[in-house]
Protein backbone atom coordinates (compact mmCIF):
# COMPACT_ATOMS: atom_id res chain seq x y z
CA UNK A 1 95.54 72.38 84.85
CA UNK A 2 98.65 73.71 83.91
CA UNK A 3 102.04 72.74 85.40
CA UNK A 4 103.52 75.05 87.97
CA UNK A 5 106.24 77.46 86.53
CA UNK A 6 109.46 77.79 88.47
CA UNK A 7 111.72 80.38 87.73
CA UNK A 8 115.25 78.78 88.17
CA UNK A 9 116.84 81.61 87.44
CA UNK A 10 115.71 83.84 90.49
CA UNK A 11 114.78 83.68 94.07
CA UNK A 12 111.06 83.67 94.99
CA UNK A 13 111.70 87.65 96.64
CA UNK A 14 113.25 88.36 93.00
CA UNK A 15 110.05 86.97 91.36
CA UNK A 16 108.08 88.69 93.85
CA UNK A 17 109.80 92.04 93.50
CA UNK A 18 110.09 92.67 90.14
CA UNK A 19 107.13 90.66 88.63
CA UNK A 20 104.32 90.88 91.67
CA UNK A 21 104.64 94.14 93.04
CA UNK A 22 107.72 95.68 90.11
CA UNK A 23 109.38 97.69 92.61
CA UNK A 24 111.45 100.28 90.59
CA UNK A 25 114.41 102.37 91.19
CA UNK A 26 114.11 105.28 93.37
CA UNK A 27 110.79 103.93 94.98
CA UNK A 28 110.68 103.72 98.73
CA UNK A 29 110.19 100.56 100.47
CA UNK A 30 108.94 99.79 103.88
CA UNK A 31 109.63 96.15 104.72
CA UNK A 32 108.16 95.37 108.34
CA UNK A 33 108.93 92.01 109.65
CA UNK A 34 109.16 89.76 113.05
CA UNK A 35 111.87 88.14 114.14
CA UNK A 36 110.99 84.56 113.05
CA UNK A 37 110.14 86.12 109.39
CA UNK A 38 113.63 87.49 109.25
CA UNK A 39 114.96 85.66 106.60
CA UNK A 40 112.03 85.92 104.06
CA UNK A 41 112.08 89.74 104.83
CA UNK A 42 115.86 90.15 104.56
CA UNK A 43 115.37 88.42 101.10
CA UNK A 44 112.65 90.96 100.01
CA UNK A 45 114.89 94.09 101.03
CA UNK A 46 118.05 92.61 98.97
CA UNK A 47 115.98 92.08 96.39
CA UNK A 48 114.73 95.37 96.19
CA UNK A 49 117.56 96.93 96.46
CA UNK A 50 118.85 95.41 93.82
CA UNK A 51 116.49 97.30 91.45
CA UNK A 52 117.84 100.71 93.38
CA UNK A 53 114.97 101.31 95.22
CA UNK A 54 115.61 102.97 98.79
CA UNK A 55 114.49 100.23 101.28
CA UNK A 56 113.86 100.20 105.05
CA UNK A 57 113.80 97.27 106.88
CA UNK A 58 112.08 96.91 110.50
CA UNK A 59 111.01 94.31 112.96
CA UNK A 60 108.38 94.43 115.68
CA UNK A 61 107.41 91.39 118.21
CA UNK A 62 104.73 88.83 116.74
CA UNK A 63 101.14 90.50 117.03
CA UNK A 64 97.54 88.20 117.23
CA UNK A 65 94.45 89.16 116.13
CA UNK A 66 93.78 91.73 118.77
CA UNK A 67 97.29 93.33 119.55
CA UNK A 68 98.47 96.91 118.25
CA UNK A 69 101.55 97.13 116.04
CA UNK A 70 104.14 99.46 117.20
CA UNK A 71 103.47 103.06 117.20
CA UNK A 72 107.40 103.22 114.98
CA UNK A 73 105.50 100.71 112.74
CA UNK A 74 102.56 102.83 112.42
CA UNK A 75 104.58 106.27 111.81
CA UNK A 76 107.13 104.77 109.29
CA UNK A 77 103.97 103.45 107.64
CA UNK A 78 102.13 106.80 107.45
CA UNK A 79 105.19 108.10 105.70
CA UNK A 80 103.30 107.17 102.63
CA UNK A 81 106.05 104.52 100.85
CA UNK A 82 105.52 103.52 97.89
CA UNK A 83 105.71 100.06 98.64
CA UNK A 84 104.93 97.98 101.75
CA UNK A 85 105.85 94.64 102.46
CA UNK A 86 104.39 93.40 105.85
CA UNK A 87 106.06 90.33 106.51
CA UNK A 88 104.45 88.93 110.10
CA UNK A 89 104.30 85.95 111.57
CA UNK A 90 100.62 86.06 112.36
CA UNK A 91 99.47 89.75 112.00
CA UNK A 92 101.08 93.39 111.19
CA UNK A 93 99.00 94.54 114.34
CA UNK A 94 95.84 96.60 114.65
CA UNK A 95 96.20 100.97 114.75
CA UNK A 96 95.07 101.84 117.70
CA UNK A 97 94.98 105.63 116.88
CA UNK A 98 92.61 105.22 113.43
CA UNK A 99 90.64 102.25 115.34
CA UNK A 100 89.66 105.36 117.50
CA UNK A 101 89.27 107.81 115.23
CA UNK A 102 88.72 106.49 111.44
CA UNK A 103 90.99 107.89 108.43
CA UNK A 104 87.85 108.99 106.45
CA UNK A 105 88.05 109.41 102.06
CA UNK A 106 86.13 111.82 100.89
CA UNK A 107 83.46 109.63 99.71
CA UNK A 108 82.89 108.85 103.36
CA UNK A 109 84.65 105.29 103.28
CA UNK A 110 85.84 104.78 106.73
CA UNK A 111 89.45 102.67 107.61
CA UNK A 112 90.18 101.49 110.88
CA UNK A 113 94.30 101.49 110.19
CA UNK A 114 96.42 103.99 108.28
CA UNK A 115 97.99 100.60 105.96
CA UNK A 116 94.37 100.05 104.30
CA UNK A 117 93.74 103.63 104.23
CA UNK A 118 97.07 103.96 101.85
CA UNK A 119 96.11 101.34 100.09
CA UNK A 120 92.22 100.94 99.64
CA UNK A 121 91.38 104.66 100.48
CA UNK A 122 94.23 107.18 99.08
CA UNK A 123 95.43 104.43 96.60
CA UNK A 124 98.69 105.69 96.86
CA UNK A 125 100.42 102.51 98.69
CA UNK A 126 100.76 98.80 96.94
CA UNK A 127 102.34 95.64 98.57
CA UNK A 128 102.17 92.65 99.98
CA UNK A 129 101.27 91.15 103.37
CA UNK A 130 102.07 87.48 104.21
CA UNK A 131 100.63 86.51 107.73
CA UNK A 132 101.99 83.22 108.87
CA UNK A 133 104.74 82.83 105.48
CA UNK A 134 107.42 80.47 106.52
CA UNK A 135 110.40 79.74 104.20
CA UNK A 136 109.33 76.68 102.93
CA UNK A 137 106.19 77.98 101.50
CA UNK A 138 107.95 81.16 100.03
CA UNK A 139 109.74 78.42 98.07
CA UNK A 140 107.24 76.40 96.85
CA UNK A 141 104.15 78.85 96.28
CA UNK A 142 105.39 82.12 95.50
CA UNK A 143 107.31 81.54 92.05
CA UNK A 144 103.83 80.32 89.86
CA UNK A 145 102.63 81.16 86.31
CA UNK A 146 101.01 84.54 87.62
CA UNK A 147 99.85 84.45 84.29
CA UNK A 148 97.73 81.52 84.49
CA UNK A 149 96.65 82.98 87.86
CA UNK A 150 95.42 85.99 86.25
CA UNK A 151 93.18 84.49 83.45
CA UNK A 152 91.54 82.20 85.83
CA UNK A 153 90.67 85.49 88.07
CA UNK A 154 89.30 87.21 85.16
CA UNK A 155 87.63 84.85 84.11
CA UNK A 156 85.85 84.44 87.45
CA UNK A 157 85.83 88.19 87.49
CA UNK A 158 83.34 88.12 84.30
CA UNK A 159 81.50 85.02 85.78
CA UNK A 160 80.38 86.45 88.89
CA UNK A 161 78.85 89.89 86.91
CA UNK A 162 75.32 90.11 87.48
CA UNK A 163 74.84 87.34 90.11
CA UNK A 164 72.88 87.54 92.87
CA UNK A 165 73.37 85.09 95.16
CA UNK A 166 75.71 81.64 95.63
CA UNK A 167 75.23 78.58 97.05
CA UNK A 168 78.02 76.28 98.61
CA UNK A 169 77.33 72.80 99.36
CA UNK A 170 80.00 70.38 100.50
CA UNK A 171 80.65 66.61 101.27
CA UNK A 172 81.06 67.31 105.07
CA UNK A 173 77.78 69.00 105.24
CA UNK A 174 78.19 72.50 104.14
CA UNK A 175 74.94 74.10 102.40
CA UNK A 176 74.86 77.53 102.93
CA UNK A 177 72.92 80.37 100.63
CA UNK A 178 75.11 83.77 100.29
CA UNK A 179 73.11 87.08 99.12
CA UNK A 180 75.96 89.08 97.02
CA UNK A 181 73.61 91.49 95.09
CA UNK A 182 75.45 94.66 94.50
CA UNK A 183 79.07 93.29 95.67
CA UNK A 184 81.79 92.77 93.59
CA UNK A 185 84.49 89.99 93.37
CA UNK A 186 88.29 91.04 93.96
CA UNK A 187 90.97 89.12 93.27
CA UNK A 188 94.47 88.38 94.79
CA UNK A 189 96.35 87.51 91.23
CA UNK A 190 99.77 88.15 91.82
CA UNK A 191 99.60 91.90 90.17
CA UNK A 192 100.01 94.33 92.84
CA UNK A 193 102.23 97.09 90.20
CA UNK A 194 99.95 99.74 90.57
CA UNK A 195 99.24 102.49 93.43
CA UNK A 196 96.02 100.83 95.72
CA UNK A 197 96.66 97.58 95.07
CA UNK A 198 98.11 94.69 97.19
CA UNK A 199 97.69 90.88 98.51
CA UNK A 200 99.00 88.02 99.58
CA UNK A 201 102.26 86.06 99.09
CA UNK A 202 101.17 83.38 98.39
CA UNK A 203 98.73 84.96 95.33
CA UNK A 204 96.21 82.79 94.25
CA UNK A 205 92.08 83.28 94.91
CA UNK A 206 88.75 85.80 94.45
CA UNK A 207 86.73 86.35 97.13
CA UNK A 208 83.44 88.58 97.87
CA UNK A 209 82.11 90.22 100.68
CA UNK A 210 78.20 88.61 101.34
CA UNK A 211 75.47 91.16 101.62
CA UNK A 212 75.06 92.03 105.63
CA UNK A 213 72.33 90.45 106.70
CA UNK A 214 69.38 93.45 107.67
CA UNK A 215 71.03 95.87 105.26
CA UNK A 216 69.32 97.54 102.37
CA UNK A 217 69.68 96.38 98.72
CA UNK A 218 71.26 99.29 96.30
CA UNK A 219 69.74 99.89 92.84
CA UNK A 220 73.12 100.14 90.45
CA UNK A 221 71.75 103.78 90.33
CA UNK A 222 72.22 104.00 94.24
CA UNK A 223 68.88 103.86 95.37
CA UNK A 224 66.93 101.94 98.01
CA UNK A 225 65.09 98.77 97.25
CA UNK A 226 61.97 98.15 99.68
CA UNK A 227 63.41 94.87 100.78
CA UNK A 228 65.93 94.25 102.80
CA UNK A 229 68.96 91.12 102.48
CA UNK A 230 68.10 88.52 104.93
CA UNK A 231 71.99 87.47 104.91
CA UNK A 232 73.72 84.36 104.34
CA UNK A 233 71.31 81.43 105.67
CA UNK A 234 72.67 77.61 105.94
CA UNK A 235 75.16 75.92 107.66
CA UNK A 236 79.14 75.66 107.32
CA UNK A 237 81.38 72.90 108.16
CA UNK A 238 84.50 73.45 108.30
CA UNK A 239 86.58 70.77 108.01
CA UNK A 240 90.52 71.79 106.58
CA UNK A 241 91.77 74.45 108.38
CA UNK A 242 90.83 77.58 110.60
CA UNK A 243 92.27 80.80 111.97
CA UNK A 244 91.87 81.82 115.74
CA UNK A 245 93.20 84.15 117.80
CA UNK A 246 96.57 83.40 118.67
CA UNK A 247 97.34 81.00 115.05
CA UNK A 248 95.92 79.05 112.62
CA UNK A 249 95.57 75.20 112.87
CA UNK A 250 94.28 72.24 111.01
CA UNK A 251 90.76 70.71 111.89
CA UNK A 252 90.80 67.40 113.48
CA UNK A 253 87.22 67.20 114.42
CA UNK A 254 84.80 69.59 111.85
CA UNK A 255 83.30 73.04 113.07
CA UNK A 256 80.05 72.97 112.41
CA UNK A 257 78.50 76.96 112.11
CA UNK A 258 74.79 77.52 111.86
CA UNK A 259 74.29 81.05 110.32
CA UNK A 260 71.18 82.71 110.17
CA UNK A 261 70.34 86.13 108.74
CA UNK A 262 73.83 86.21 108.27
CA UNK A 263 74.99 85.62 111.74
CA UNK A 264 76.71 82.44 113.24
CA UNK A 265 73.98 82.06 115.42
CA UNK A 266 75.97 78.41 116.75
CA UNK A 267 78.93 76.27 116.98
CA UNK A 268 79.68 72.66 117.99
CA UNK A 269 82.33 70.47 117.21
CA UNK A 270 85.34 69.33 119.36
CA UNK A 271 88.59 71.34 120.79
CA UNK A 272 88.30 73.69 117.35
CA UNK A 273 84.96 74.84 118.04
CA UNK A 274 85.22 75.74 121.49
CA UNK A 275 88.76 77.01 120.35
CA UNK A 276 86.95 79.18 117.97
CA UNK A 277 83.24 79.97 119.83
CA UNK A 278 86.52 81.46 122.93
CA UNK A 279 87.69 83.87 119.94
CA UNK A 280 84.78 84.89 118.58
CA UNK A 281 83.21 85.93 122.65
CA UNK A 282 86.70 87.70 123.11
CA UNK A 283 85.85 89.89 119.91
CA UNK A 284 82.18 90.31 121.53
CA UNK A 285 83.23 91.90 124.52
CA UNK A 286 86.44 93.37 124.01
CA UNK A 287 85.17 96.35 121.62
CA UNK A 288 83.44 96.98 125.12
CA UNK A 289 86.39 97.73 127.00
CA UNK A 290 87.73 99.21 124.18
CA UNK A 291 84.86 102.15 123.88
CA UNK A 292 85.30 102.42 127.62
CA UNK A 293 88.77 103.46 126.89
CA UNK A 294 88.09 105.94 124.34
CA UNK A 295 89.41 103.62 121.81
CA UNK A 296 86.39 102.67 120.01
CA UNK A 297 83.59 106.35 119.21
CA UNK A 298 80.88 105.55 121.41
CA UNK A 299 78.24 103.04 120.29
CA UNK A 300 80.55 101.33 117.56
CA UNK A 301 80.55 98.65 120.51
CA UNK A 302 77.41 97.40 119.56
CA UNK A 303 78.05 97.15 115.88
CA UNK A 304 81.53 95.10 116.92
CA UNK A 305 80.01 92.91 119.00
CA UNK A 306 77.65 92.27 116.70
CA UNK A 307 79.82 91.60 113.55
CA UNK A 308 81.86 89.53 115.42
CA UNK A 309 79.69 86.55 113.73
CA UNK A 310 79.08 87.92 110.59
CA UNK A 311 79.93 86.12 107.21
CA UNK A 312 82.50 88.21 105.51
CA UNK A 313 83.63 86.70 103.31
CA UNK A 314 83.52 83.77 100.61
CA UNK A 315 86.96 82.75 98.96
CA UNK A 316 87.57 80.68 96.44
CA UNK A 317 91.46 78.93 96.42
CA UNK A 318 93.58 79.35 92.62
CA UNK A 319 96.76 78.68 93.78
CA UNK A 320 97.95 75.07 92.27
CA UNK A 321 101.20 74.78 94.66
CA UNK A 322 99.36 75.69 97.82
CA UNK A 323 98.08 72.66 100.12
CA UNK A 324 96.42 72.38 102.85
CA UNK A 325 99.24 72.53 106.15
CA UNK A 326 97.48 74.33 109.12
CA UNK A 327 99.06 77.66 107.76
CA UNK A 328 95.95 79.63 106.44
CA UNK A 329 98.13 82.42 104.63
CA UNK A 330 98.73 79.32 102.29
CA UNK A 331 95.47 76.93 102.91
CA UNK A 332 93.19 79.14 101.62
CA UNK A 333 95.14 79.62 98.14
CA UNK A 334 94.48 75.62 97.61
CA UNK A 335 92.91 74.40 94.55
CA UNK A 336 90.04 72.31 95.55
CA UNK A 337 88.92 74.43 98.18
CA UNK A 338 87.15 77.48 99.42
CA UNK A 339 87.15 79.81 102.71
CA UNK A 340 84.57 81.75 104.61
CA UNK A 341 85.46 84.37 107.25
CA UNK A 342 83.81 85.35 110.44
CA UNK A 343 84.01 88.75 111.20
CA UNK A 344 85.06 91.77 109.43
CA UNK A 345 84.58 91.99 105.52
CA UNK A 346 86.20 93.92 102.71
CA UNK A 347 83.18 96.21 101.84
CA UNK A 348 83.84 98.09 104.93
CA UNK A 349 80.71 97.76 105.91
CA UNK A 350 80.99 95.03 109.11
CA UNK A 351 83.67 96.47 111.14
CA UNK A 352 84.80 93.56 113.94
CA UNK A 353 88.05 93.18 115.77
CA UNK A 354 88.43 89.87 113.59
CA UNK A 355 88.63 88.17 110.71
CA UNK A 356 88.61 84.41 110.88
CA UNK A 357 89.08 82.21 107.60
CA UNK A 358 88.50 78.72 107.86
CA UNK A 359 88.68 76.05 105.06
CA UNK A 360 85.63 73.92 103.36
CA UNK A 361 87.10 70.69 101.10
CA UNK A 362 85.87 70.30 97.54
CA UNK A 363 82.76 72.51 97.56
CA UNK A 364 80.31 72.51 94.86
CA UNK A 365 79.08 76.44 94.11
CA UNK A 366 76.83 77.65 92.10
CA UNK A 367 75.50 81.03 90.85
CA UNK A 368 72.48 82.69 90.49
CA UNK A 369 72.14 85.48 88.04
CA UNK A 370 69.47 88.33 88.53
CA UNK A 371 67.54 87.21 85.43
CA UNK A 372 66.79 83.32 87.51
CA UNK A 373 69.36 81.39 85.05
CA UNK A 374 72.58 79.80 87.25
CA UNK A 375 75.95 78.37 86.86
CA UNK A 376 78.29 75.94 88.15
CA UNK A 377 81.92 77.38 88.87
CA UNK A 378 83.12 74.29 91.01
CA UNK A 379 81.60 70.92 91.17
CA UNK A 380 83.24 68.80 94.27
CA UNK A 381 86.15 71.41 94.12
CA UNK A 382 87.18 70.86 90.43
CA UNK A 383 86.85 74.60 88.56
CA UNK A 384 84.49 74.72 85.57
CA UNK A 385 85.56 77.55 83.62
């Protein structure tokens, strides 16, 4: 492992500026913070400035999981900047407006809030978005050898071609089999320079959206298989670190999630599991109310409620400075680690009112490629590429 590169020449929001997201002059830049991220954001819109791009700097209240951001939020954002920095405390806030009606491409990919739409479905938007970033981790995690970071993502990239399906074991009893036919791996590496892309601050993992469980297989060629993906089947234990609602904390006693057909089907555990089975009901009937209100077309209900305990995602920490601290924005970059998420994925294809990462310590996981042969990418959390 190589040593971690500090740059003692420039703030972290300098690094990040010019070398992450290389803001140039002329470029307009939305920064959109909360009051307790003030100084991290005030940082970020010096910094760009200083390359003479035309920044804008705004603050909301602190938003959870299921509150909307400010409609001024939402409009300065659909002035198309650029560059967007959302710099929250826990979330930017959902978008009401889109959540009712969906911005729609014209490939028919549907987004539930006009910041991914820039991003993912115009690709005319890059950034960053740091949920939970304090000061302390700005300093440590954000000036890294993005260099480094990048290789190891490629290499991962190339790894995960062709591969079917994973498997995850780890020491606290994970075991858990993850269809990913068809999907591809993305990667938060630190280069967010061109128009539709973005990530976190801290950089530092790849992560893939598992097959929904009942969906139909895709031929490359776009056709139908005649079988269907059962889903991710096994059980996760969490047992570093999990997002709810209103925060993120550290586990004390290990959230144990059976998942069947690609569902969390059940949870026990201590205070953490009840804190998270409270969440994951509150995204279950909410959509409900929601549809009631005209906020939600009618029937997507059904397909919230039922999402609200699917796998989306499998992640995979690269970031050597990040540790594990009850902040998730940083625990899931750790080396030695990986992350699934209950709730929505990045496909766009399991859309949920949440997204919940939690942390698994020193996983094993290994792949298996279409043609039967498999490979070993971690082994008790130590990469093997």
């Amino acid at each position: 492992m190589n040593l971690i590169k500090k740059d003692k020449n420039r703030t972290p929001a300098q690094v990040v500026v010019q070398d992450v997201v290389k803001v140039k002059k002329g470029e307009r830049v939305l920064i959109i913070a909360n009051p307790s991220t003030t100084e991290i954001a005030q940082d970020l819109y010096s910094a760009s400035c200083e390359t003479g791009a035309l920044a804008t700097l705004m603050f909301q209240p602190d938003k959870t999981s299921f509150d909307n951001a400010n409609p001024e939020v939402l409009a300065a954002i659909a002035t198309e900047p650029e560059v967007c920095f959302s710099i929250s405390n826990i979330k930017l806030g959902k978008d009401p407006g889109a959540t009712a009606k969906p911005y729609t491409t014209e490939d028919g990919q549907k987004f539930t809030h006009i910041f991914d739409y820039l991003m993912d479905g115009k690709k005319c938007m890059r950034g960053a978005w740091t949920p939970g970033i304090t000061p302390d981790m700005m300093n440590r995690t954000a000036a890294i050898d993005y260099k480094e970071l990048q290789n190891r993502c490629a290499a991962l990239t190339e790894i995960f071609k062709n591969a079917v399906s994973v498997r995850v074991t780890a020491p606290a009893g994970t075991n858990l089999i993850i269809p990913i036919n068809g999907r591809s791996l993305l990667s938060d590496d630190g280069d967010f320079s061109k128009p539709g892309t973005g990530g976190n601050i801290p950089a530092g993992e790849v992560f893939i959206s598992p097959v929904v469980g009942g969906s139909v297989l895709k031929k490359s060629d776009g056709t139908a298989f005649e079988q269907q993906s059962d889903g991710c089947e096994g059980v996760i234990v969490y047992d570093g670190s999990m997002t709810f609602s209103d925060g993120d904390s550290i586990i004390e006693t290990p959230i144990t999630c059976k998942v069947e057909k690609g569902y969390v089907t059940d949870i026990t555990g201590g205070a953490e599991a009840r804190r998270l089975l409270k969440t994951i009901v509150e995204a279950e009937l909410r959509p409900f109310v929601l549809e009631k209100e005209g906020k939600l077309p009618k029937g997507e209900a059904e397909v919230y409620k039922k999402n609200a305990r699917n796998i989306g995602e499998l992640g995979i920490g690269l970031n050597p400075a990040a540790n594990i601290t009850g902040n998730m924005l940083e625990d899931e970059k750790a080396f030695h680690t990986c992350h699934f998420a209950i709730g929505e994925n990045y496909d766009n294809d399991a859309p949920s009112l949440i997204h919940l990462d939690g942390v698994v310590r020193e996983p094993t996981i290994v792949l298996t490629y279409a043609d039967g042969n498999s490979r070993t990418i971690l082994q008790d959390g130590s990469l093997q590429i």
